[in-house]
PDB file of N, CA and C in Angstrom:
ATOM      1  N   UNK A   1      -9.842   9.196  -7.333  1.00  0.00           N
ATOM      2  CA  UNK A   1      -9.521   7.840  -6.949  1.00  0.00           C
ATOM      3  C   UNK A   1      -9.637   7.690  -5.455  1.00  0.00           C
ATOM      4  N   UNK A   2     -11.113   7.613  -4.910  1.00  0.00           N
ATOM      5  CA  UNK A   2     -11.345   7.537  -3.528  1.00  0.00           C
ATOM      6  C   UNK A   2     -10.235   8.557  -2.611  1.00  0.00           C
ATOM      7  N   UNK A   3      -9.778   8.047  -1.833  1.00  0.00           N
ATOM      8  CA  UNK A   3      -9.519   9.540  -0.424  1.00  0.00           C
ATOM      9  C   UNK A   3      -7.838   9.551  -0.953  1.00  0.00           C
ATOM     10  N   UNK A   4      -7.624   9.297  -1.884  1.00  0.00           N
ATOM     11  CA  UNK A   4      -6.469   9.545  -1.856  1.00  0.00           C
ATOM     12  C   UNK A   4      -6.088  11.252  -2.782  1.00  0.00           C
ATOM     13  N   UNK A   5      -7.607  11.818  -3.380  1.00  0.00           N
ATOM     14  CA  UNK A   5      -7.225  13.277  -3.841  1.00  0.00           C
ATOM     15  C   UNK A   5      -7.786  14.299  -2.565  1.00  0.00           C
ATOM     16  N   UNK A   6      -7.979  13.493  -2.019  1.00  0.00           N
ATOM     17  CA  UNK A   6      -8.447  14.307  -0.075  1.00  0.00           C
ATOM     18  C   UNK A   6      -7.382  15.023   0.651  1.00  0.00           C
ATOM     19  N   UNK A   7      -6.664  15.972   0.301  1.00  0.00           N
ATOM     20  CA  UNK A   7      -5.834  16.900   0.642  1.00  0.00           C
ATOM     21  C   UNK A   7      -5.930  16.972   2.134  1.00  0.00           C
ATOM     22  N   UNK A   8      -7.415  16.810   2.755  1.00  0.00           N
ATOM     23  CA  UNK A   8      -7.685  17.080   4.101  1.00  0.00           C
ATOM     24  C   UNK A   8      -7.335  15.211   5.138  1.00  0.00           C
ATOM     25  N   UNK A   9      -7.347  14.274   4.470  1.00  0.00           N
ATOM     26  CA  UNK A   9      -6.433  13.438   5.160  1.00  0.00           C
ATOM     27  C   UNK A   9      -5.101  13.610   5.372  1.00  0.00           C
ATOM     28  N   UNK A  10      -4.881  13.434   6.680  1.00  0.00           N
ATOM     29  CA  UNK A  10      -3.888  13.260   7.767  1.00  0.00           C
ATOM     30  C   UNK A  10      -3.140  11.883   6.915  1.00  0.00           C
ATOM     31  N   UNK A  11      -1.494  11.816   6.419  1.00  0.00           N
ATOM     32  CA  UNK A  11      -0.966  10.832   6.118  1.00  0.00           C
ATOM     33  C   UNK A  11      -0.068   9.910   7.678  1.00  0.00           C
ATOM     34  N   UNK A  12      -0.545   8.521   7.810  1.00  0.00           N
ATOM     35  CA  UNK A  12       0.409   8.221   9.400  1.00  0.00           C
ATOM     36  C   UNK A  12       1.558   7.527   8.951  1.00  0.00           C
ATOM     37  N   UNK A  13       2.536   7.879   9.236  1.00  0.00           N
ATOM     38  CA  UNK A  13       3.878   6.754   8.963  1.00  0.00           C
ATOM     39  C   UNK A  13       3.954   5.797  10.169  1.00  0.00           C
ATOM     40  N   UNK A  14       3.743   5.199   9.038  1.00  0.00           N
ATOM     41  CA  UNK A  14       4.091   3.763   9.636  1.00  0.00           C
ATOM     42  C   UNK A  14       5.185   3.056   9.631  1.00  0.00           C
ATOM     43  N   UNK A  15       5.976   2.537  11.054  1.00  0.00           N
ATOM     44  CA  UNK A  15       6.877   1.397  10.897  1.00  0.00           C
ATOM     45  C   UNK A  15       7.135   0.290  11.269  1.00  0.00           C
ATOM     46  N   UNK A  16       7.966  -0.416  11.571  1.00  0.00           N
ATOM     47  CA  UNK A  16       7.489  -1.666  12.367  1.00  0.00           C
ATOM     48  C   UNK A  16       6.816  -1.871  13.381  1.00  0.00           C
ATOM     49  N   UNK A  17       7.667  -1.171  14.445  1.00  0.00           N
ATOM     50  CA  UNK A  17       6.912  -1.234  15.745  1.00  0.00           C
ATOM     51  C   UNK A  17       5.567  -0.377  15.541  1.00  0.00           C
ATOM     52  N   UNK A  18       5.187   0.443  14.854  1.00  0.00           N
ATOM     53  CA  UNK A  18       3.463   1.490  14.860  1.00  0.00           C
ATOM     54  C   UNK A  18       2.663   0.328  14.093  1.00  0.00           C
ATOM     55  N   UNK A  19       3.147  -0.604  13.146  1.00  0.00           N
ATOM     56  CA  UNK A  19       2.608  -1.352  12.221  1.00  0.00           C
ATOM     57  C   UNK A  19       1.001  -1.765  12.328  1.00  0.00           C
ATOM     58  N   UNK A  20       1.256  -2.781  13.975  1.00  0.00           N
ATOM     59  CA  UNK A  20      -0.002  -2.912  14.222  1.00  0.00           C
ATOM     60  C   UNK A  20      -0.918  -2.010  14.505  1.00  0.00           C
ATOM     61  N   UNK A  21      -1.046  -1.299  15.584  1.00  0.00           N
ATOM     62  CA  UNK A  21      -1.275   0.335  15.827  1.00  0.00           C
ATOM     63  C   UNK A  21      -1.751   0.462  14.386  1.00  0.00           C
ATOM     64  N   UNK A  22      -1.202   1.247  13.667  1.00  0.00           N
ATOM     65  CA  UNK A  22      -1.707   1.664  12.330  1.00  0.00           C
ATOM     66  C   UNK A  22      -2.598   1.061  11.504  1.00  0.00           C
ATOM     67  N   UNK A  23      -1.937  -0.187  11.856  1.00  0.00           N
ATOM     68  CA  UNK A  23      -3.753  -1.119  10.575  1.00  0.00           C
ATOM     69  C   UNK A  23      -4.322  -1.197  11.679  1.00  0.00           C
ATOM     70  N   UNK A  24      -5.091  -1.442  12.652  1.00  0.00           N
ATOM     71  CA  UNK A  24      -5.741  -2.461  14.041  1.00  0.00           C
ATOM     72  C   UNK A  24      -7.006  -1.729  13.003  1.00  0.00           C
ATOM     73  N   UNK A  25      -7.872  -2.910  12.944  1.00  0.00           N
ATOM     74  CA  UNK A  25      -9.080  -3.159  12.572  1.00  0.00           C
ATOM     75  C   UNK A  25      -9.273  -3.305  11.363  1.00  0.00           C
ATOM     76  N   UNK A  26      -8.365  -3.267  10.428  1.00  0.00           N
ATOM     77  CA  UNK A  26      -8.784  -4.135   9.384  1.00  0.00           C
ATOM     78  C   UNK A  26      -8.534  -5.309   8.899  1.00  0.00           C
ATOM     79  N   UNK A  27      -8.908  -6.057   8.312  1.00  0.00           N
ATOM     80  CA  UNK A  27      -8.923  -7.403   7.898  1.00  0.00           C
ATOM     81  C   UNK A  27      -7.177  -7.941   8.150  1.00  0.00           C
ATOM     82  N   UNK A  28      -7.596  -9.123   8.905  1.00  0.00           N
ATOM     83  CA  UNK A  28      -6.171 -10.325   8.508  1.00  0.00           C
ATOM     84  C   UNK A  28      -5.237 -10.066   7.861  1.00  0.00           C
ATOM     85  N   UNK A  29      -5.881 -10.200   6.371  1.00  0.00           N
ATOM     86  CA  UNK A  29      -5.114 -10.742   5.453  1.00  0.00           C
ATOM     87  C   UNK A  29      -4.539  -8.954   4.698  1.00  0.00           C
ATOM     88  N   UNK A  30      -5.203  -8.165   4.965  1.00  0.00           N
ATOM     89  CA  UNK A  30      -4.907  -6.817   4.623  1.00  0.00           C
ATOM     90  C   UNK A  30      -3.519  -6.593   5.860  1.00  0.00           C
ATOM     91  N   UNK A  31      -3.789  -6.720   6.860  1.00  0.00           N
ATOM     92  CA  UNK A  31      -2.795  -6.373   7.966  1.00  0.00           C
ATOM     93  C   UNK A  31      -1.675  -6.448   7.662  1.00  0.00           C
ATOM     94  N   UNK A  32      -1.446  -8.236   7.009  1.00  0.00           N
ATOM     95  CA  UNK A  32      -0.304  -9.199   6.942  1.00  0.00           C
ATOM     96  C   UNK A  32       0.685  -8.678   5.325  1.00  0.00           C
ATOM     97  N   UNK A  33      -0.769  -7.836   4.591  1.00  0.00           N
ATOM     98  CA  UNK A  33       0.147  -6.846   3.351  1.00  0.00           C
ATOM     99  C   UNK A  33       0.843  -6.176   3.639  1.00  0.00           C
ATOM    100  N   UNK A  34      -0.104  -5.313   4.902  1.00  0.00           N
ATOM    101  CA  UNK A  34       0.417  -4.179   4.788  1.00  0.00           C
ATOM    102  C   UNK A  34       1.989  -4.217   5.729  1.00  0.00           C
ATOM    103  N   UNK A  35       1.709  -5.266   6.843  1.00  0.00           N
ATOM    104  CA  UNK A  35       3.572  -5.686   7.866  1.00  0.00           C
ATOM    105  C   UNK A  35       4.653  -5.418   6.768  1.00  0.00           C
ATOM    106  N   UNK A  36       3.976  -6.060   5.193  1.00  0.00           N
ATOM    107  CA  UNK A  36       5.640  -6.474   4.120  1.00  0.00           C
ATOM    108  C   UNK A  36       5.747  -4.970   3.929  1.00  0.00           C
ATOM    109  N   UNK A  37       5.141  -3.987   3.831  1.00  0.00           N
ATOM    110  CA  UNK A  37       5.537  -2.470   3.061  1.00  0.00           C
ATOM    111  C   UNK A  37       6.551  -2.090   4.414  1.00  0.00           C
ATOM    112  N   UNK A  38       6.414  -2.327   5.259  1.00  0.00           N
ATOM    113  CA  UNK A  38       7.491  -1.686   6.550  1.00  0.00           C
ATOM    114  C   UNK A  38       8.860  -2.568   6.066  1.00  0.00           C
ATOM    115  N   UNK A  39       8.592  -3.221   5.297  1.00  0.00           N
ATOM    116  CA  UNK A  39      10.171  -3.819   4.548  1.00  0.00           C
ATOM    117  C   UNK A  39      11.349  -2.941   3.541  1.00  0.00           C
ATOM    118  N   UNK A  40      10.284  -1.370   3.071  1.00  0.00           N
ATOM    119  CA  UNK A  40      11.004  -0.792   2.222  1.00  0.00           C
ATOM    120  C   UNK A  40      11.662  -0.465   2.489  1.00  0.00           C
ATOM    121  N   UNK A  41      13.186  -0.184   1.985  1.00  0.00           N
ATOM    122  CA  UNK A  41      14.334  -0.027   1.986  1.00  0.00           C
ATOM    123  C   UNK A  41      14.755   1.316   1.398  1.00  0.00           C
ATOM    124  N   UNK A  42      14.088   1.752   0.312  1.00  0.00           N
ATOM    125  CA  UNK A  42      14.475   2.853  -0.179  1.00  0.00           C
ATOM    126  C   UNK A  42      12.990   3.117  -1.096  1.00  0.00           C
ATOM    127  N   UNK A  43      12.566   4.629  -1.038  1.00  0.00           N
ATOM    128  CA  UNK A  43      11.537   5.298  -1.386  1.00  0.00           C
ATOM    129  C   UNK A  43      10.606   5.478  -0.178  1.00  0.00           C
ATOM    130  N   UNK A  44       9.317   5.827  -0.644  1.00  0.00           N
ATOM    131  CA  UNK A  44       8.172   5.614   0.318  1.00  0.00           C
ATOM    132  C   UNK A  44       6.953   5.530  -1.126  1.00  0.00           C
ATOM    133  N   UNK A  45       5.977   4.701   0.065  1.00  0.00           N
ATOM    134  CA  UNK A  45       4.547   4.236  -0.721  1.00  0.00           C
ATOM    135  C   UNK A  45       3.647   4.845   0.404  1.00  0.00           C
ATOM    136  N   UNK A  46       3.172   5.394  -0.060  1.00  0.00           N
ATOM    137  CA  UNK A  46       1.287   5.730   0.482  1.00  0.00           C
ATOM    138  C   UNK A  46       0.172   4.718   0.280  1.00  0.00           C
ATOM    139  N   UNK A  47      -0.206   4.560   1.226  1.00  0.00           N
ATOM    140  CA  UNK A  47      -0.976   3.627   1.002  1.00  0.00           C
ATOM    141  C   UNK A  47      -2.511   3.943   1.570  1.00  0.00           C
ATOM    142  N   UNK A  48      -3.479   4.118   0.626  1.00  0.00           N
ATOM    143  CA  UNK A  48      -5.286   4.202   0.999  1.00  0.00           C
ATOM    144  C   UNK A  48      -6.095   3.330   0.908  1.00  0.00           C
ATOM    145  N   UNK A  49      -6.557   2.793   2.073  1.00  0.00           N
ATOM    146  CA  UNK A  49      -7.168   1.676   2.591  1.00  0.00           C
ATOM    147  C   UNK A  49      -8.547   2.149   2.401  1.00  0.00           C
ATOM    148  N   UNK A  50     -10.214   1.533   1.904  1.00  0.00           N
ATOM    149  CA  UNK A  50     -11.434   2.053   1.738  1.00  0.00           C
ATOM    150  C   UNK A  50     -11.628   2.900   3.045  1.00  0.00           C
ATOM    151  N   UNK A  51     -11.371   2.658   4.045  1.00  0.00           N
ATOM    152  CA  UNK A  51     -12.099   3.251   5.349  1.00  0.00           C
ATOM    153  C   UNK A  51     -11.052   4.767   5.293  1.00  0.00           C
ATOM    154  N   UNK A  52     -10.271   5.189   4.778  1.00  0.00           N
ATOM    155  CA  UNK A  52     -10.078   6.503   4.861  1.00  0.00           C
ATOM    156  C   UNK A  52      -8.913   6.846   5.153  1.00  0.00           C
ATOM    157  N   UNK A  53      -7.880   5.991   5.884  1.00  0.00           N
ATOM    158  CA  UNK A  53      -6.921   5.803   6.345  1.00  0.00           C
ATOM    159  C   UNK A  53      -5.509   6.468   5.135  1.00  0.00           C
ATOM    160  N   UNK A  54      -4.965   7.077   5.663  1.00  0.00           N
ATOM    161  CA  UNK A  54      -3.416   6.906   4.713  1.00  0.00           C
ATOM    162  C   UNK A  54      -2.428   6.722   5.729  1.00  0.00           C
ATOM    163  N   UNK A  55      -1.602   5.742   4.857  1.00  0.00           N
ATOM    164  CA  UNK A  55      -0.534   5.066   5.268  1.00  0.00           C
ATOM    165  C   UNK A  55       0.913   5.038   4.812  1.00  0.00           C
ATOM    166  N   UNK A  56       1.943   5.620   5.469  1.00  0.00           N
ATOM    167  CA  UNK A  56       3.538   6.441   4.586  1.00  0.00           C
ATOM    168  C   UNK A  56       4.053   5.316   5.667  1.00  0.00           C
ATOM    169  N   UNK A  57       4.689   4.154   4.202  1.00  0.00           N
ATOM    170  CA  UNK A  57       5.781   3.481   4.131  1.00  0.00           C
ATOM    171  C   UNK A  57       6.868   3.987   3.861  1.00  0.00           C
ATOM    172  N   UNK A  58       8.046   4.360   4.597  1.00  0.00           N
ATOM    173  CA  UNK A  58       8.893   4.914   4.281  1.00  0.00           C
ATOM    174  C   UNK A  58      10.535   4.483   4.390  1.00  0.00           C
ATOM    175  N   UNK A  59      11.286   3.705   3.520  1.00  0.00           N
ATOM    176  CA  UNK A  59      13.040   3.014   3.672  1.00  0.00           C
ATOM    177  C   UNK A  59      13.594   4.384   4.278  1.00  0.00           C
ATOM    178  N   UNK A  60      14.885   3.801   4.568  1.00  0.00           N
ATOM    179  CA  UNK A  60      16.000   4.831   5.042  1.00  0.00           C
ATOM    180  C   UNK A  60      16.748   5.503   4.090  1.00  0.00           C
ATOM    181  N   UNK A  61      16.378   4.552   2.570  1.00  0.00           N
ATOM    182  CA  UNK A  61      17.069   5.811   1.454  1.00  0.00           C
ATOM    183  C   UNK A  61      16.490   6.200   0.683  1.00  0.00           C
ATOM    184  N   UNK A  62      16.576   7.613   0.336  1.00  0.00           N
ATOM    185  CA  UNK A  62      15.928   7.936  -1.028  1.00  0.00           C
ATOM    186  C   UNK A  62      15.689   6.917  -1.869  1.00  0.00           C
ATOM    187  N   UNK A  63      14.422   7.252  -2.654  1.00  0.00           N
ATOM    188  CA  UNK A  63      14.045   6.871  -4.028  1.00  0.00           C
ATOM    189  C   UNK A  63      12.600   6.903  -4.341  1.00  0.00           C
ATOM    190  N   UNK A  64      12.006   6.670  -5.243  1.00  0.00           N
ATOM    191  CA  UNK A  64      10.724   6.684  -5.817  1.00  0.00           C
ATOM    192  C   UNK A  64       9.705   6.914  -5.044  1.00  0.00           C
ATOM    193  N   UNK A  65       8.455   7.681  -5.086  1.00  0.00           N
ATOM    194  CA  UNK A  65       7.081   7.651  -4.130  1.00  0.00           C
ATOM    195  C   UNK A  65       6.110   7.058  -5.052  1.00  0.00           C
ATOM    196  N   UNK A  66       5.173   6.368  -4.545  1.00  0.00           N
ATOM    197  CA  UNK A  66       3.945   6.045  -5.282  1.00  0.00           C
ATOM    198  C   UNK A  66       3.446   6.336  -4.035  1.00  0.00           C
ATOM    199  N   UNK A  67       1.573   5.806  -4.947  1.00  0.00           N
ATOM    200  CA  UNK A  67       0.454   5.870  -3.780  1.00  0.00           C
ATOM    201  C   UNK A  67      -0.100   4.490  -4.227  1.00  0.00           C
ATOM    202  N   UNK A  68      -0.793   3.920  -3.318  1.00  0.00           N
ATOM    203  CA  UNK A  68      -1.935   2.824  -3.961  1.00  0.00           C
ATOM    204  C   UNK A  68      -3.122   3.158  -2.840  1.00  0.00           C
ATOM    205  N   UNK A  69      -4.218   3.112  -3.754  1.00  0.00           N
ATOM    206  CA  UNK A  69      -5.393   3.451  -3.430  1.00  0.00           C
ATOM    207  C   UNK A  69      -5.992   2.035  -3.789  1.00  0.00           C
ATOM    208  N   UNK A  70      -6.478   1.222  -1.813  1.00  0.00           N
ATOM    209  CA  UNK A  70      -7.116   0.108  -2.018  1.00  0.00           C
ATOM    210  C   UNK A  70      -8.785   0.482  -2.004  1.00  0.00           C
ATOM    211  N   UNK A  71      -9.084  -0.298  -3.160  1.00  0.00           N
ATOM    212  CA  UNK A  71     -10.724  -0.215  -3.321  1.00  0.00           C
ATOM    213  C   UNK A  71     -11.639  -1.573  -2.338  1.00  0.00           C
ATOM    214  N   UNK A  72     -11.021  -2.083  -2.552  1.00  0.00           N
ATOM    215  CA  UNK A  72     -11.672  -3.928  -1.914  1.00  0.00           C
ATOM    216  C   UNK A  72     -10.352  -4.649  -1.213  1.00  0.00           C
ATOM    217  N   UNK A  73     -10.573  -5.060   0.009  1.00  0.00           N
ATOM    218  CA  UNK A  73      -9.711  -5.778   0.622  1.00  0.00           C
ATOM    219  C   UNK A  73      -9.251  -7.249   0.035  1.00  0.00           C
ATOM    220  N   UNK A  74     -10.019  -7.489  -0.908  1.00  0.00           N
ATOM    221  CA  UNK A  74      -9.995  -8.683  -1.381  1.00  0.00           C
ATOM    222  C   UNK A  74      -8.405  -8.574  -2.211  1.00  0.00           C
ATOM    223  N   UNK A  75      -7.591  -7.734  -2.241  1.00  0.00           N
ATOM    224  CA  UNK A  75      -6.092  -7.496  -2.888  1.00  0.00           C
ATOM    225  C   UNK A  75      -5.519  -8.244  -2.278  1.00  0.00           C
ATOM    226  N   UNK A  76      -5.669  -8.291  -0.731  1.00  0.00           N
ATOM    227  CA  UNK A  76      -4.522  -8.720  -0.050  1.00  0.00           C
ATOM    228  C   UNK A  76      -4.716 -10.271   0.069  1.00  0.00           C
ATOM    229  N   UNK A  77      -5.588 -11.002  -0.177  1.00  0.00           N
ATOM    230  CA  UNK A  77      -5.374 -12.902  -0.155  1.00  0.00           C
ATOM    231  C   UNK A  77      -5.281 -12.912  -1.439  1.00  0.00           C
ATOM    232  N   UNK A  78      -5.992 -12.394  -2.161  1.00  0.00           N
ATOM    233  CA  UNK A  78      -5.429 -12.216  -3.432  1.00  0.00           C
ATOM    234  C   UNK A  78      -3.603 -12.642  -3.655  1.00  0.00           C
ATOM    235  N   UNK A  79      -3.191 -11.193  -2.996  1.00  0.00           N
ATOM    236  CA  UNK A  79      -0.901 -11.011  -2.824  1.00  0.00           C
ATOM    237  C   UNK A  79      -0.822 -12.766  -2.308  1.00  0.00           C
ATOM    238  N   UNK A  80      -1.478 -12.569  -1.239  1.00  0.00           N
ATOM    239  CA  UNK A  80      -1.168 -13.542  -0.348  1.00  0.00           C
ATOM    240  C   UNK A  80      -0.780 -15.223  -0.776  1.00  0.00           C
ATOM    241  N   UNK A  81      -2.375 -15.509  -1.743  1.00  0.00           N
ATOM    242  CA  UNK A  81      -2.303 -16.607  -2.405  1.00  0.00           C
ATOM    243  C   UNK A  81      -1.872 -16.647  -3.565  1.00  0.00           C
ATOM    244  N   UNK A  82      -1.445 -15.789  -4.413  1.00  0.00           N
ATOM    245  CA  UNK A  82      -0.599 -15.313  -5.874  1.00  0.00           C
ATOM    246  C   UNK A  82       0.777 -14.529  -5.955  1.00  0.00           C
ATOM    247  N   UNK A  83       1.221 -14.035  -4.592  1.00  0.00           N
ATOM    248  CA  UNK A  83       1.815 -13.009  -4.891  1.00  0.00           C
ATOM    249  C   UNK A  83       1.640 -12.249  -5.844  1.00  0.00           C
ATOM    250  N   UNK A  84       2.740 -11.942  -7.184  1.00  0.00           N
ATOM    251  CA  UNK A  84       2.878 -10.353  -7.595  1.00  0.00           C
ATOM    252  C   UNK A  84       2.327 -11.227  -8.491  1.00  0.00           C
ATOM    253  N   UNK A  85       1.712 -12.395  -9.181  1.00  0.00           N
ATOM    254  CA  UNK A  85       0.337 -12.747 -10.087  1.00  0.00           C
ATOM    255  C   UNK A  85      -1.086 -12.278  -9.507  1.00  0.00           C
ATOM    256  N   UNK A  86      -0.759 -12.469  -8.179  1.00  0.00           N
ATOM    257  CA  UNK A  86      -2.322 -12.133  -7.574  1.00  0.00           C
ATOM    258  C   UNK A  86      -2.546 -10.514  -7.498  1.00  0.00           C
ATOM    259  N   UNK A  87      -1.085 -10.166  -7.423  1.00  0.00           N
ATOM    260  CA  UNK A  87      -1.357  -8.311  -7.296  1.00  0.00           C
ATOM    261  C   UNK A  87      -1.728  -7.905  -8.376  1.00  0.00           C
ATOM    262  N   UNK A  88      -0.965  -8.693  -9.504  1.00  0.00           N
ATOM    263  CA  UNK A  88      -1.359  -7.750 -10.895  1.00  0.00           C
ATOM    264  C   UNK A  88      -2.907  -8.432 -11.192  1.00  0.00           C
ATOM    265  N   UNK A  89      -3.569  -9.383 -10.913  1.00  0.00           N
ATOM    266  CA  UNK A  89      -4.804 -10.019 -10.885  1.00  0.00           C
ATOM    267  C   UNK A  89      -5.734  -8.778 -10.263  1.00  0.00           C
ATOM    268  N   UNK A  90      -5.264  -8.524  -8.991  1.00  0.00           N
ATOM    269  CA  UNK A  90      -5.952  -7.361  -8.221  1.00  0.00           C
ATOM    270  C   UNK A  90      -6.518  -6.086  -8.874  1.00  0.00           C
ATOM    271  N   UNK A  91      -5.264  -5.792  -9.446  1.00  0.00           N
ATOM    272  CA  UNK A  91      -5.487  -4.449  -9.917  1.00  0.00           C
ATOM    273  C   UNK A  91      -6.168  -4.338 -11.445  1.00  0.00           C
ATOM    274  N   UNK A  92      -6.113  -5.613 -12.126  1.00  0.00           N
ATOM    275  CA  UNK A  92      -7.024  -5.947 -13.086  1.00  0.00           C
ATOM    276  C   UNK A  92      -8.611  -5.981 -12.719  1.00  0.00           C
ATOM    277  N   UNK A  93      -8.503  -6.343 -11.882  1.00  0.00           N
ATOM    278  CA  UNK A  93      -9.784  -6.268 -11.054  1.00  0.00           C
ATOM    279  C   UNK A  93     -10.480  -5.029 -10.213  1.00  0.00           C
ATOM    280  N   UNK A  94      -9.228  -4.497 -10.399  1.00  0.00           N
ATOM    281  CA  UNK A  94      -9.912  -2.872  -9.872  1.00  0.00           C
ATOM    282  C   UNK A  94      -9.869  -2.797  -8.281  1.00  0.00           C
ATOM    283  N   UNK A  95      -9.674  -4.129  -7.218  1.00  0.00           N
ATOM    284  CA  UNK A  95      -9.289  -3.637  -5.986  1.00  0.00           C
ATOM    285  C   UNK A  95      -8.110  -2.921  -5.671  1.00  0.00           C
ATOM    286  N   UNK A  96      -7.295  -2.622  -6.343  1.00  0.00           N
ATOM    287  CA  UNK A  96      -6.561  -1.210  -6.022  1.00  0.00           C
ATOM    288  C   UNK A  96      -6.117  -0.361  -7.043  1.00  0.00           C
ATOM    289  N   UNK A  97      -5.935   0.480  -6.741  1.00  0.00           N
ATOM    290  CA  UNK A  97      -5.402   0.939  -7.952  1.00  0.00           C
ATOM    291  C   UNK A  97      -4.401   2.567  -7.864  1.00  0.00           C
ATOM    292  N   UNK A  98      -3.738   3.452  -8.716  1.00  0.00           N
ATOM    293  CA  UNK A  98      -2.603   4.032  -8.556  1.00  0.00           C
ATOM    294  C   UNK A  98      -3.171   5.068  -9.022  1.00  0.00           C
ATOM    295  N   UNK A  99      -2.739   6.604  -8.649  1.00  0.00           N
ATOM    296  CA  UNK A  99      -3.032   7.564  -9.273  1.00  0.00           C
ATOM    297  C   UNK A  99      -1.433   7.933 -10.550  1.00  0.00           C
ATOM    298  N   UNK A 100      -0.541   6.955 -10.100  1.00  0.00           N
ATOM    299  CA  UNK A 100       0.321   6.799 -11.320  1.00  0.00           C
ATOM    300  C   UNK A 100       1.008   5.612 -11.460  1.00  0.00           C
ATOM    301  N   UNK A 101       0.395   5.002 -12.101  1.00  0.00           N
ATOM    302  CA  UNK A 101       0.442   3.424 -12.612  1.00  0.00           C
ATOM    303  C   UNK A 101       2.422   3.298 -12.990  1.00  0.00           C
ATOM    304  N   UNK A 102       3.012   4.326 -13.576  1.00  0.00           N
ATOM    305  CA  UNK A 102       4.342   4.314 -13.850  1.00  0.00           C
ATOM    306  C   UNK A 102       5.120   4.622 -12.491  1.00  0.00           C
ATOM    307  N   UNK A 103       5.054   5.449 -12.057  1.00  0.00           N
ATOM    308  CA  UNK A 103       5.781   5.778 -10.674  1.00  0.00           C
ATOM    309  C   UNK A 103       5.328   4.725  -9.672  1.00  0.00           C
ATOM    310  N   UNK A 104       4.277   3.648  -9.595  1.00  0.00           N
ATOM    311  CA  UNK A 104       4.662   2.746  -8.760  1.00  0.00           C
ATOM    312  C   UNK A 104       5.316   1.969  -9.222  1.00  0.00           C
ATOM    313  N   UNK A 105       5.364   1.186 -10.532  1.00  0.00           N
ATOM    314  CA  UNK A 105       6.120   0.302 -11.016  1.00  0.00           C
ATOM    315  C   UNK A 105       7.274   1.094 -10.733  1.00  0.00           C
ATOM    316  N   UNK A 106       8.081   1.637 -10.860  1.00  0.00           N
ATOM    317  CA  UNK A 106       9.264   2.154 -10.649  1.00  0.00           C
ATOM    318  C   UNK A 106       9.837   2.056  -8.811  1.00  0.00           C
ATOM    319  N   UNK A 107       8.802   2.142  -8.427  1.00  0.00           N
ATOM    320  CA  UNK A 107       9.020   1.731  -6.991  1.00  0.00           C
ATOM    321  C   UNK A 107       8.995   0.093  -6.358  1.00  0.00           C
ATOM    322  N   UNK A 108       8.306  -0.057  -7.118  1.00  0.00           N
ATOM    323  CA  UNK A 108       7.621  -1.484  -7.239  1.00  0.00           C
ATOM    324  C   UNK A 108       9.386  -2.119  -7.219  1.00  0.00           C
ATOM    325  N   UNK A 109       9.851  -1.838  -8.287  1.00  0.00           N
ATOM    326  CA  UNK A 109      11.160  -2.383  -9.304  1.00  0.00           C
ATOM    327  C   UNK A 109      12.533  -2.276  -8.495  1.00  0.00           C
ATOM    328  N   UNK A 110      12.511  -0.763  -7.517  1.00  0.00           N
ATOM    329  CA  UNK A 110      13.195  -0.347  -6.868  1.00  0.00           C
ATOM    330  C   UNK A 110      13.096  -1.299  -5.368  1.00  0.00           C
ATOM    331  N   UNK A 111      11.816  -2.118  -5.171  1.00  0.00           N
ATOM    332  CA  UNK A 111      11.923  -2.402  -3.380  1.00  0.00           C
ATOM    333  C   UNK A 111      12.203  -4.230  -3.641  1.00  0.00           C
ATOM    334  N   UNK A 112      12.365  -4.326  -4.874  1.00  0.00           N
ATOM    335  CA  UNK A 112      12.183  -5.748  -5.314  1.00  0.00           C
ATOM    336  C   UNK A 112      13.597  -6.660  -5.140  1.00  0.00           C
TER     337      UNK A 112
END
């Protein structure tokens, strides 16, 4: 599932203040996704952007890890103009997708 079984990527944590820093150069509307994951509260999400990048969202309390592996930027106006209709639209669509479809929902459920 693209660079996210790449053992040899470097994961960057990201937080508010690194936020920009960490996305700078990709799309708008991807950026403005990725600001809401520095909202988690408890767990961490990985996040793989096409260009290669990994990205560790991480709350201050324990709980759940996922990964999402973005295929097409087109997810994020997607969130943007649907929210969590447009996410699950997304991933029907194959611009992102999970190497465990259950352990994100569980995180998903947990940051909600």
């Amino acid at each position: 599932m693209g660079n996210s079984s790449d053992s040899t990527s470097s994961v960057v944590p990201v937080t508010p203040e690194t936020v920009a820093t960490a996305t700078h150069g990709l799309p708008t509307a991807t950026r403005q996704a990725l600001r809401l994951a520095t909202r988690i509260q408890c767990g961490e999400l990985v996040i793989g952007p096409p260009d290669g990048r990994r990205l560790r969202f991480k709350g201050s309390e324990s709980g759940p890890q996922a990964e999402l592996v973005v295929h097409d930027f087109s997810f994020a106006a997607r969130l943007a103009r649907s929210g969590d209709l447009g996410f699950a639209e997304a991933y029907l669509r194959r611009e992102w997708d999970t190497p465990d479809l259950a352990g994100f929902l569980e995180l998903f459920a947990a940051i909600r």
